[in-house]
PDB file of N, CA and C in Angstrom:
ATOM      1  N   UNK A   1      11.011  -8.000   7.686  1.00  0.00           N
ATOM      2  CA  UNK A   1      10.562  -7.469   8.953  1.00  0.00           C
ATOM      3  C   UNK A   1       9.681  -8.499   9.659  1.00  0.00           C
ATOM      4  N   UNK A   2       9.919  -9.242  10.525  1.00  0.00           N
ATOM      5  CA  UNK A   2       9.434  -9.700  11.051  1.00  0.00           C
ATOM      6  C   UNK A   2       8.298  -9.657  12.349  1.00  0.00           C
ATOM      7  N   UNK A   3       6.734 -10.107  12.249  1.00  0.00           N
ATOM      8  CA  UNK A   3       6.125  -9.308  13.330  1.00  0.00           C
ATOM      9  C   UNK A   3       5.034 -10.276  13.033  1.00  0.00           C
ATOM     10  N   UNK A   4       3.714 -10.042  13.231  1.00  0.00           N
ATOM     11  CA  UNK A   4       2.495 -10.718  13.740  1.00  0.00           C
ATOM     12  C   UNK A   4       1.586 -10.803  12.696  1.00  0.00           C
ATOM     13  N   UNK A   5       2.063 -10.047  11.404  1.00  0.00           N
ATOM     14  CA  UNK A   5       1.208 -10.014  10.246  1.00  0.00           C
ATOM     15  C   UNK A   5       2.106 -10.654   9.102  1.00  0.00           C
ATOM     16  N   UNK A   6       3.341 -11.012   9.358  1.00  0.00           N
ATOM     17  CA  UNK A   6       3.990 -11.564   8.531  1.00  0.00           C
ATOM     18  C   UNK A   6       3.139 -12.238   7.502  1.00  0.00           C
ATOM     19  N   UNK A   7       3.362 -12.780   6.393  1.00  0.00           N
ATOM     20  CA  UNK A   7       2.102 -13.482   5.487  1.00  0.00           C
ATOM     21  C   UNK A   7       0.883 -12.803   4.871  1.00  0.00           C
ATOM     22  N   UNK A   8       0.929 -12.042   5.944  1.00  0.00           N
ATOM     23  CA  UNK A   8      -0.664 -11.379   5.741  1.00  0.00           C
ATOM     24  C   UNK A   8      -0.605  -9.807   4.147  1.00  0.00           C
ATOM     25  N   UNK A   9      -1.241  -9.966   3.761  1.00  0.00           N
ATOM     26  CA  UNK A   9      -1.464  -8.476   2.997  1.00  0.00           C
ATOM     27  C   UNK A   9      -2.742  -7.459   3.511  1.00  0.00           C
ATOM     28  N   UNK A  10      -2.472  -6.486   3.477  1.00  0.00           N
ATOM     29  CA  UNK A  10      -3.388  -5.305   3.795  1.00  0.00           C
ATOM     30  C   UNK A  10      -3.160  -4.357   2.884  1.00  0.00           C
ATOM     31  N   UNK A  11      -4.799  -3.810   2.538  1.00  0.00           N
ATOM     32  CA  UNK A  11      -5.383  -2.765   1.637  1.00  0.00           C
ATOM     33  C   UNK A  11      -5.477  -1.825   2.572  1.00  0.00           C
ATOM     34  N   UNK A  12      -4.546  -0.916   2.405  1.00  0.00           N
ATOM     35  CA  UNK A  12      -4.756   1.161   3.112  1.00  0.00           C
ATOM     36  C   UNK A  12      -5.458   1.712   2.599  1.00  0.00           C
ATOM     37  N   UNK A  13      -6.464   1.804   2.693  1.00  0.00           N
ATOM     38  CA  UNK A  13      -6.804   3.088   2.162  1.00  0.00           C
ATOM     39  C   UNK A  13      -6.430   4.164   2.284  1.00  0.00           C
ATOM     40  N   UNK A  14      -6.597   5.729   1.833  1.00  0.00           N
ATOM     41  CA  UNK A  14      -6.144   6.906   2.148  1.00  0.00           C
ATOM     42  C   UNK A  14      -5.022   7.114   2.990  1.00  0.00           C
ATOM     43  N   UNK A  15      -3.896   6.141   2.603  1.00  0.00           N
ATOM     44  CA  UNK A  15      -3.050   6.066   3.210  1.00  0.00           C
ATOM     45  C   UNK A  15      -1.706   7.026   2.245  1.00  0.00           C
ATOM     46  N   UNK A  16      -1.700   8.128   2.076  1.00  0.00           N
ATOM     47  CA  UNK A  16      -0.762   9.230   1.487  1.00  0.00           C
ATOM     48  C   UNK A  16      -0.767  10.255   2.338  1.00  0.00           C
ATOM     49  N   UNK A  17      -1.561  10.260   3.707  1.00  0.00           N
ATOM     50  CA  UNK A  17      -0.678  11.095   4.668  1.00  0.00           C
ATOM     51  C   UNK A  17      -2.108  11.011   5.864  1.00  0.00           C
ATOM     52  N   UNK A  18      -1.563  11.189   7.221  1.00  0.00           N
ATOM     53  CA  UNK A  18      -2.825  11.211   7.999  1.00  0.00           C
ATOM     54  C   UNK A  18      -2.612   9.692   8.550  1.00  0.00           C
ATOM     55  N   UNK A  19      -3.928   9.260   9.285  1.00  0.00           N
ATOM     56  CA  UNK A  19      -3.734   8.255   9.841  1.00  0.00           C
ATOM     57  C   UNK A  19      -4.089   6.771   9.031  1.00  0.00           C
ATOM     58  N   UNK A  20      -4.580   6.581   8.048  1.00  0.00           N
ATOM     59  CA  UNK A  20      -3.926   5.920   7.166  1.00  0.00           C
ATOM     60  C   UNK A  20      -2.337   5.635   6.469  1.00  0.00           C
ATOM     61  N   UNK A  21      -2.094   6.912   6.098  1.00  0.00           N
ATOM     62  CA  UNK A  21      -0.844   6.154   5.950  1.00  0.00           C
ATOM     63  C   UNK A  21       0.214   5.629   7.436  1.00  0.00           C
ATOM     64  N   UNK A  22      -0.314   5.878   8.813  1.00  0.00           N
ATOM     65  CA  UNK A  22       0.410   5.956   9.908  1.00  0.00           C
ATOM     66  C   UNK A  22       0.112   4.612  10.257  1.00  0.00           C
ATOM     67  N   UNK A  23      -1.053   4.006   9.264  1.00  0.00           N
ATOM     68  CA  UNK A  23      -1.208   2.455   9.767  1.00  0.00           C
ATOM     69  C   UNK A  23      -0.974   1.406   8.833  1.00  0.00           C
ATOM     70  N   UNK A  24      -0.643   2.095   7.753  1.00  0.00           N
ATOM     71  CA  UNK A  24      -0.165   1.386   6.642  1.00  0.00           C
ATOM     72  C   UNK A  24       1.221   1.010   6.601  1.00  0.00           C
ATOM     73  N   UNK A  25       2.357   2.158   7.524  1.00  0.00           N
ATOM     74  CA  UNK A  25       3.731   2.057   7.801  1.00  0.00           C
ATOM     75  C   UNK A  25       3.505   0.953   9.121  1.00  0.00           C
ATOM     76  N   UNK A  26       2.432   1.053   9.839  1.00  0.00           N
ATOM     77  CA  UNK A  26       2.337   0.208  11.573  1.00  0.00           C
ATOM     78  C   UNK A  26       1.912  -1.327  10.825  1.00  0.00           C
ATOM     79  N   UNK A  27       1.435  -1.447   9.797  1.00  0.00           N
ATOM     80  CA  UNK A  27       1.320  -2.831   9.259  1.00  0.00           C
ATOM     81  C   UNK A  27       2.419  -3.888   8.828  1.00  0.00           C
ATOM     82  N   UNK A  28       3.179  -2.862   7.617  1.00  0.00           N
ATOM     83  CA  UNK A  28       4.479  -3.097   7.336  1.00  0.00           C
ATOM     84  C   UNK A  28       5.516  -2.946   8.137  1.00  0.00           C
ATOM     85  N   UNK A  29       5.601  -2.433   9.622  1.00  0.00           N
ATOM     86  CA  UNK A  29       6.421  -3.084  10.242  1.00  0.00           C
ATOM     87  C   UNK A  29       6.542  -3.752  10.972  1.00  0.00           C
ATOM     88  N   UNK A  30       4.949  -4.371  10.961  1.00  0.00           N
ATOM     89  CA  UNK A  30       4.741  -6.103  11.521  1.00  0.00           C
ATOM     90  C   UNK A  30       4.832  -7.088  10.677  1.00  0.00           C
ATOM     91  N   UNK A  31       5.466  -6.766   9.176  1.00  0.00           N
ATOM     92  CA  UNK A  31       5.355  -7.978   8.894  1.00  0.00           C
ATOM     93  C   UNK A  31       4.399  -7.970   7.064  1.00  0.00           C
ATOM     94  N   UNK A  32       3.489  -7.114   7.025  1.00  0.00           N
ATOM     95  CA  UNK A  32       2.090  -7.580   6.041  1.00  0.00           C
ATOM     96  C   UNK A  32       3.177  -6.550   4.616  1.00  0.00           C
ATOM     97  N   UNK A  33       2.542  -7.131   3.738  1.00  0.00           N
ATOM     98  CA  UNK A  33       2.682  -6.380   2.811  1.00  0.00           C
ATOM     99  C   UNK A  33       1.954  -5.847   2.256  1.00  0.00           C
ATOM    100  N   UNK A  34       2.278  -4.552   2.230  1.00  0.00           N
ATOM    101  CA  UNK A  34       0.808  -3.339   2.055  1.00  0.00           C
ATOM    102  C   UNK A  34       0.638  -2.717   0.871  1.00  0.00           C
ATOM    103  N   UNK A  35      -0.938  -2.771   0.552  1.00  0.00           N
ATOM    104  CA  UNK A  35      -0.977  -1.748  -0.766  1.00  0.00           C
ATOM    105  C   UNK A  35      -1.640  -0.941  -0.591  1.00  0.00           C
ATOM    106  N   UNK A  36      -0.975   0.303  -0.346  1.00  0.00           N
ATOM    107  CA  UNK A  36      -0.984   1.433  -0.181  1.00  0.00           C
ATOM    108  C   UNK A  36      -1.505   2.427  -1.143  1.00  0.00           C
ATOM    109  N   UNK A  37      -3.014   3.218  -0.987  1.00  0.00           N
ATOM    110  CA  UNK A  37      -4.254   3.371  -2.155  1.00  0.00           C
ATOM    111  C   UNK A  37      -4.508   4.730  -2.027  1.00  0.00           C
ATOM    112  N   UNK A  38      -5.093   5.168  -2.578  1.00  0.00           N
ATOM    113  CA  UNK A  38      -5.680   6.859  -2.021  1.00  0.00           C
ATOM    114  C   UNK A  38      -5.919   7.582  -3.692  1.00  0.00           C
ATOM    115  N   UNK A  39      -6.226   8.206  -3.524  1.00  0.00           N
ATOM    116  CA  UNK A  39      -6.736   9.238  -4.772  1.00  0.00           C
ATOM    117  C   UNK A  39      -5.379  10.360  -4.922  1.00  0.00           C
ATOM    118  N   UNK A  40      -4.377  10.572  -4.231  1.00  0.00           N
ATOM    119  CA  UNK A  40      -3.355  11.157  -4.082  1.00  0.00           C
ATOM    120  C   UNK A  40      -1.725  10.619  -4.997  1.00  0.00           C
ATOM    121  N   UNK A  41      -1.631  10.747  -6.148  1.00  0.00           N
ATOM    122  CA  UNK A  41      -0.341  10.089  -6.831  1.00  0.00           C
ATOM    123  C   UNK A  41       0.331  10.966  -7.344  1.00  0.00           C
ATOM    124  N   UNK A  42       1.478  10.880  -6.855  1.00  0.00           N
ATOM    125  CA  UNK A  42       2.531  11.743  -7.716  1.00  0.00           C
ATOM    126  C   UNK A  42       3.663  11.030  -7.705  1.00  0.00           C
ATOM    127  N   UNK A  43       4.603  11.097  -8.319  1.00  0.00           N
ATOM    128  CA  UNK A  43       6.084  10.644  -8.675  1.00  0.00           C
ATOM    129  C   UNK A  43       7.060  11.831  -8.004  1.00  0.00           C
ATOM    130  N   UNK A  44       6.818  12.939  -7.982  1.00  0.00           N
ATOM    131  CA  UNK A  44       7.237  14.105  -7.049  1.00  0.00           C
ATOM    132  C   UNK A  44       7.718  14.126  -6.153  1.00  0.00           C
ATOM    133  N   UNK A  45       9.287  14.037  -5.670  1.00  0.00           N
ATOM    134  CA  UNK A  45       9.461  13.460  -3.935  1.00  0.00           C
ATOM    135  C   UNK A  45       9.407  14.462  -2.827  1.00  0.00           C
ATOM    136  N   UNK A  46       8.746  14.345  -2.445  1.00  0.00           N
ATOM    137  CA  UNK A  46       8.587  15.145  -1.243  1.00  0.00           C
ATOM    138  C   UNK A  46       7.364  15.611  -1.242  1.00  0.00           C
ATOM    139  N   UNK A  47       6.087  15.156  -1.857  1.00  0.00           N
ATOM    140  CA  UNK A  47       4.923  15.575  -1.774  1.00  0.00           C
ATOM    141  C   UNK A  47       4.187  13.986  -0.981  1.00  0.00           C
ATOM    142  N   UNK A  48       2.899  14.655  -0.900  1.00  0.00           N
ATOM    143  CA  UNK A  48       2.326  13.168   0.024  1.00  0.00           C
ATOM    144  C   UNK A  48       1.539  12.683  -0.817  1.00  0.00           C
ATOM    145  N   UNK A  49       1.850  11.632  -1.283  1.00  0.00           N
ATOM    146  CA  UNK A  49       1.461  11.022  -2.120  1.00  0.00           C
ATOM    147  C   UNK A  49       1.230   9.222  -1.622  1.00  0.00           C
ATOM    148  N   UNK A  50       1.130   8.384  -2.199  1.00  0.00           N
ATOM    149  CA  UNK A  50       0.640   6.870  -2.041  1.00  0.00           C
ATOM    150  C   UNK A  50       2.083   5.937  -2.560  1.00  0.00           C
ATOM    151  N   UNK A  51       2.969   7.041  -3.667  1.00  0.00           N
ATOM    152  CA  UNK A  51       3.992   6.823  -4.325  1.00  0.00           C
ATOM    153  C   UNK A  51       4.907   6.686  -2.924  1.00  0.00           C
ATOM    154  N   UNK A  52       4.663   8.019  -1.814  1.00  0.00           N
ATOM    155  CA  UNK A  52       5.522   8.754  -0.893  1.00  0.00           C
ATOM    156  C   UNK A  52       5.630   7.760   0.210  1.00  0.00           C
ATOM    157  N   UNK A  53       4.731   7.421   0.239  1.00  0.00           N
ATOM    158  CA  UNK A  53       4.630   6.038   1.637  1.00  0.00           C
ATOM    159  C   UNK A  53       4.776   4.925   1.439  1.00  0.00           C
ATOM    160  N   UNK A  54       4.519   4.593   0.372  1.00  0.00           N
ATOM    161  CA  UNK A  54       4.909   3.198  -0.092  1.00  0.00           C
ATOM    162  C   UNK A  54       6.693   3.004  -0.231  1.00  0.00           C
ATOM    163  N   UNK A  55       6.994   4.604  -0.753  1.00  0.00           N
ATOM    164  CA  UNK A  55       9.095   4.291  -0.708  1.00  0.00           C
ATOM    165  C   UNK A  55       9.031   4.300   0.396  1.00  0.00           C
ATOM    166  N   UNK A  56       8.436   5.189   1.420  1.00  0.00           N
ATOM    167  CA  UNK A  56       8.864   4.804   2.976  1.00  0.00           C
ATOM    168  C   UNK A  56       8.872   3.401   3.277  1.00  0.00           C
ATOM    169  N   UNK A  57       8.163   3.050   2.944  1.00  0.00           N
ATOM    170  CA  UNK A  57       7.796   1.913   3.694  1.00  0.00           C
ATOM    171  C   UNK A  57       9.032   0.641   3.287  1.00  0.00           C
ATOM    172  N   UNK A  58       9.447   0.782   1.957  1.00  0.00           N
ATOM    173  CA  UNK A  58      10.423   0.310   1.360  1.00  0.00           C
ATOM    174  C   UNK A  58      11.382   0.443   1.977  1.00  0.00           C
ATOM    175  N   UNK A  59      11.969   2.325   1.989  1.00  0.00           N
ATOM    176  CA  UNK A  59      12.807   1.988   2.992  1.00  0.00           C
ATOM    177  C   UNK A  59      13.498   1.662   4.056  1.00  0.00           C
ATOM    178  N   UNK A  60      12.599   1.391   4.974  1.00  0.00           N
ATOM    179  CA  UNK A  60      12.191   0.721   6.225  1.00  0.00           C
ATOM    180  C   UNK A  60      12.050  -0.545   6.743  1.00  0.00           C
ATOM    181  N   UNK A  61      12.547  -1.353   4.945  1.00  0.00           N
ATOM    182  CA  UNK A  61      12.571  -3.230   4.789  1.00  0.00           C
ATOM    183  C   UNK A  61      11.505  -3.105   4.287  1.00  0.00           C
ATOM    184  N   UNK A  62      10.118  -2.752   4.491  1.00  0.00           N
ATOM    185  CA  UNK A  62       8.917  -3.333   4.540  1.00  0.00           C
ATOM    186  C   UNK A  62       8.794  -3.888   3.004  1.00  0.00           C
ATOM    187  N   UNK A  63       7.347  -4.068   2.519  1.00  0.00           N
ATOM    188  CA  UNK A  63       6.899  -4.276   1.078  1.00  0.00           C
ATOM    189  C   UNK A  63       5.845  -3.383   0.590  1.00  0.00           C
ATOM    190  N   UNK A  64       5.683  -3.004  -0.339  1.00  0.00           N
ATOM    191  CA  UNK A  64       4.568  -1.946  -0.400  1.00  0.00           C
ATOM    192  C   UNK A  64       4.429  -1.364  -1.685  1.00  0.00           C
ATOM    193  N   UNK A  65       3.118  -1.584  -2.640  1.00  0.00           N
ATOM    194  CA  UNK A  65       2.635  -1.602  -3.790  1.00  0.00           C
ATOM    195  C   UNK A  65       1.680  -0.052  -3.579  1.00  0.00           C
ATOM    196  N   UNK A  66       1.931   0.720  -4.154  1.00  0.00           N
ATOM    197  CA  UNK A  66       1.038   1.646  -4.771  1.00  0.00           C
ATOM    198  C   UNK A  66      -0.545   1.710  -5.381  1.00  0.00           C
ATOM    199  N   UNK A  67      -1.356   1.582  -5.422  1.00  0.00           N
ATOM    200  CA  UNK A  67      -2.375   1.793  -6.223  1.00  0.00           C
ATOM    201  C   UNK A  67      -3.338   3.160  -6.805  1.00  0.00           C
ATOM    202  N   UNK A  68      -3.496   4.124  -7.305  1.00  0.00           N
ATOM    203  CA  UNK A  68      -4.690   5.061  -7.353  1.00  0.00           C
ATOM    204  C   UNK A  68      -5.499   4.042  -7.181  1.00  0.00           C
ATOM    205  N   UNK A  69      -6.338   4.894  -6.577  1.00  0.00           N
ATOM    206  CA  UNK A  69      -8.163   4.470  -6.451  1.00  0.00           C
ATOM    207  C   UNK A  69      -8.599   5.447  -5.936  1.00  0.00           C
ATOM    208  N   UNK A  70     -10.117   5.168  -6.315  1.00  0.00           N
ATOM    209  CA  UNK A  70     -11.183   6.576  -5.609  1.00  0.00           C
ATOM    210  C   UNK A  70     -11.934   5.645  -5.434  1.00  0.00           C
ATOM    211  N   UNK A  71     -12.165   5.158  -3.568  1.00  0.00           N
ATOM    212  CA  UNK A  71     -12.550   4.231  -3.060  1.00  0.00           C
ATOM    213  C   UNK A  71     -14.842   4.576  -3.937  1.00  0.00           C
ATOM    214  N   UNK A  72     -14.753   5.312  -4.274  1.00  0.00           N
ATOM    215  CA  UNK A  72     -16.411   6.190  -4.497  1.00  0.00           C
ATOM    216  C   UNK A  72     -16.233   5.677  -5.727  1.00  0.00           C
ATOM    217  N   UNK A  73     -15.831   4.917  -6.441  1.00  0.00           N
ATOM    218  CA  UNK A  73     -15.754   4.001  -7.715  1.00  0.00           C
ATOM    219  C   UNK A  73     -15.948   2.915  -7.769  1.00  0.00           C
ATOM    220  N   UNK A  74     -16.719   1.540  -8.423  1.00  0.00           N
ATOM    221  CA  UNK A  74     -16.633   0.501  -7.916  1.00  0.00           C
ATOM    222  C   UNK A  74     -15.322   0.331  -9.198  1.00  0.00           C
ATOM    223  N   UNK A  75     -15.363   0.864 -10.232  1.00  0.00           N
ATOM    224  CA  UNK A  75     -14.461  -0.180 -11.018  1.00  0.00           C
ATOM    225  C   UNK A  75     -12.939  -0.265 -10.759  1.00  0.00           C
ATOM    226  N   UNK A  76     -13.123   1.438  -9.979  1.00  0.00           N
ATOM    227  CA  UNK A  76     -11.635   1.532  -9.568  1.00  0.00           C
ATOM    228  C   UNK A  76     -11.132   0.763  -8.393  1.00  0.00           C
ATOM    229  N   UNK A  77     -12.195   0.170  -7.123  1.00  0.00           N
ATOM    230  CA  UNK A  77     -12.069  -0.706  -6.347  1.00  0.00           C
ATOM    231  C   UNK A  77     -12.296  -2.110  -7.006  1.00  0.00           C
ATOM    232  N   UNK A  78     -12.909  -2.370  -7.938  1.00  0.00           N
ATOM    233  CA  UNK A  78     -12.735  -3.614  -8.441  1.00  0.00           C
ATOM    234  C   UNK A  78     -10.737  -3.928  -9.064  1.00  0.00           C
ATOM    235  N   UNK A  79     -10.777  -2.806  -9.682  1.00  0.00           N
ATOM    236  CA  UNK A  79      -9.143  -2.976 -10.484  1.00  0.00           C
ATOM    237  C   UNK A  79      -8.214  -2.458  -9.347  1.00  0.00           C
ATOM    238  N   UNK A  80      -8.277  -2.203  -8.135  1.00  0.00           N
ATOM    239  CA  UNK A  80      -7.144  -2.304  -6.706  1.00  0.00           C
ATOM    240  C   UNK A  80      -7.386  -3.549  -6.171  1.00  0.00           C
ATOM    241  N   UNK A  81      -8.480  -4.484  -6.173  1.00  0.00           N
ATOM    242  CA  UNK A  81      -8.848  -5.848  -5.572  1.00  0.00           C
ATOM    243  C   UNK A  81      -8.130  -6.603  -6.642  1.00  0.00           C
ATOM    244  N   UNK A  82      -8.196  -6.634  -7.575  1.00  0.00           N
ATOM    245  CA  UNK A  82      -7.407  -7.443  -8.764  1.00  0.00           C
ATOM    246  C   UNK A  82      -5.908  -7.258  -9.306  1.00  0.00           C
ATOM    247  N   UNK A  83      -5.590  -5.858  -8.985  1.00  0.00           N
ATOM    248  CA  UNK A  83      -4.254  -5.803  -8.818  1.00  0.00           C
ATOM    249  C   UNK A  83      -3.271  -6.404  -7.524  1.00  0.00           C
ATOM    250  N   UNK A  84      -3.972  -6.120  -6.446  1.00  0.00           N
ATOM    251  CA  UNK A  84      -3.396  -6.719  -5.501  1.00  0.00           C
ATOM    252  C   UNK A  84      -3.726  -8.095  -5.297  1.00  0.00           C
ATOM    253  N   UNK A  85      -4.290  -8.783  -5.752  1.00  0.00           N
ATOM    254  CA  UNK A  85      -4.460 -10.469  -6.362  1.00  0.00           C
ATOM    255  C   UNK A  85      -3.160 -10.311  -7.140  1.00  0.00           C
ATOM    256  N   UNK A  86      -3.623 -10.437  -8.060  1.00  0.00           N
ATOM    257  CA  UNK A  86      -2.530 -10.651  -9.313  1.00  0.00           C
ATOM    258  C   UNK A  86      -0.678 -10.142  -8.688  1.00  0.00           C
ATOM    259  N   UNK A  87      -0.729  -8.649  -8.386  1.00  0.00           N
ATOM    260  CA  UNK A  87       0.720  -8.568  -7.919  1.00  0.00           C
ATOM    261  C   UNK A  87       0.988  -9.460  -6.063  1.00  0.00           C
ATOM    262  N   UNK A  88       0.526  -9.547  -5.575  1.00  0.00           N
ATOM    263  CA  UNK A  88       0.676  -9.885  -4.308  1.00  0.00           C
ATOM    264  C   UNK A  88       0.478 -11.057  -3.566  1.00  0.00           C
ATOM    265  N   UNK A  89      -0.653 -11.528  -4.480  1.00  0.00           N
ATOM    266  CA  UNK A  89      -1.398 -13.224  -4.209  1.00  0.00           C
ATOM    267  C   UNK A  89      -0.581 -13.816  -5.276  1.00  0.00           C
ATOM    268  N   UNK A  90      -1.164 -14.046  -6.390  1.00  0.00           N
ATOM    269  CA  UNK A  90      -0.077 -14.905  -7.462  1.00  0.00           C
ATOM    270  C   UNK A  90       1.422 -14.826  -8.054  1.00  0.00           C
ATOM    271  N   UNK A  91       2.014 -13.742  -8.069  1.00  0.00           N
ATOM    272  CA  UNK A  91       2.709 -13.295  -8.145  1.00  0.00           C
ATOM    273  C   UNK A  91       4.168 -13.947  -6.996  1.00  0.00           C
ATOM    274  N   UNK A  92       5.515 -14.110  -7.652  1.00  0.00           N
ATOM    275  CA  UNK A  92       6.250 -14.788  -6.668  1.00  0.00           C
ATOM    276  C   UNK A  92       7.088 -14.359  -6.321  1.00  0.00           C
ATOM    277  N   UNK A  93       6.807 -13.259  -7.240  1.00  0.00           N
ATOM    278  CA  UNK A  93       8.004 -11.883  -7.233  1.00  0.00           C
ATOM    279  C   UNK A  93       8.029 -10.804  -5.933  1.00  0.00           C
ATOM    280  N   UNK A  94       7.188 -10.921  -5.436  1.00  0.00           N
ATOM    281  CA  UNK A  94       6.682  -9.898  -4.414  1.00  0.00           C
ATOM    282  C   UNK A  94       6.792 -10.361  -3.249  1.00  0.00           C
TER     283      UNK A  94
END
């Protein structure tokens, strides 16, 4: 998908339904590849979940990694900052 964030990665927060996830899909279809976070996970299709927007976003071309987090955690924001390093920054697969 080509657009103005191409290259770029972006962290959503509370992006499993609401206006987070409405800017997490508006990211990925400029271009960024998004990891898409929230306290909301299920494998369940058709519920709103972080799982739920991130396949959107997939299926839509975009790129888009999942994370739980409960932004009110540091360790759980420390291990979404390091996952999205590791899968998104180093990573060549992605």
């Amino acid at each position: 998908m080509p657009g103005q964030l191409n290259g770029k990665i972006a962290i959503v927060t509370g992006s499993s339904r609401g206006i987070g996830k409405a800017i997490a899909k508006g990211f990925a279809k400029e271009g960024a590849k998004v990891v898409v976070c929230g306290r909301t996970s299920s494998a369940e299709p058709g519920v709103l979940s972080i799982e739920g927007t991130a396949q959107e976003i997939e299926q839509e071309g975009g790129q888009a990694l999942a994370v739980a987090c409960d932004v009110t955690s540091e360790s759980d924001v420390n291990a979404l900052v390091e996952r999205a390093l590791r899968e998104c920054v180093r990573s060549t697969c992605w």
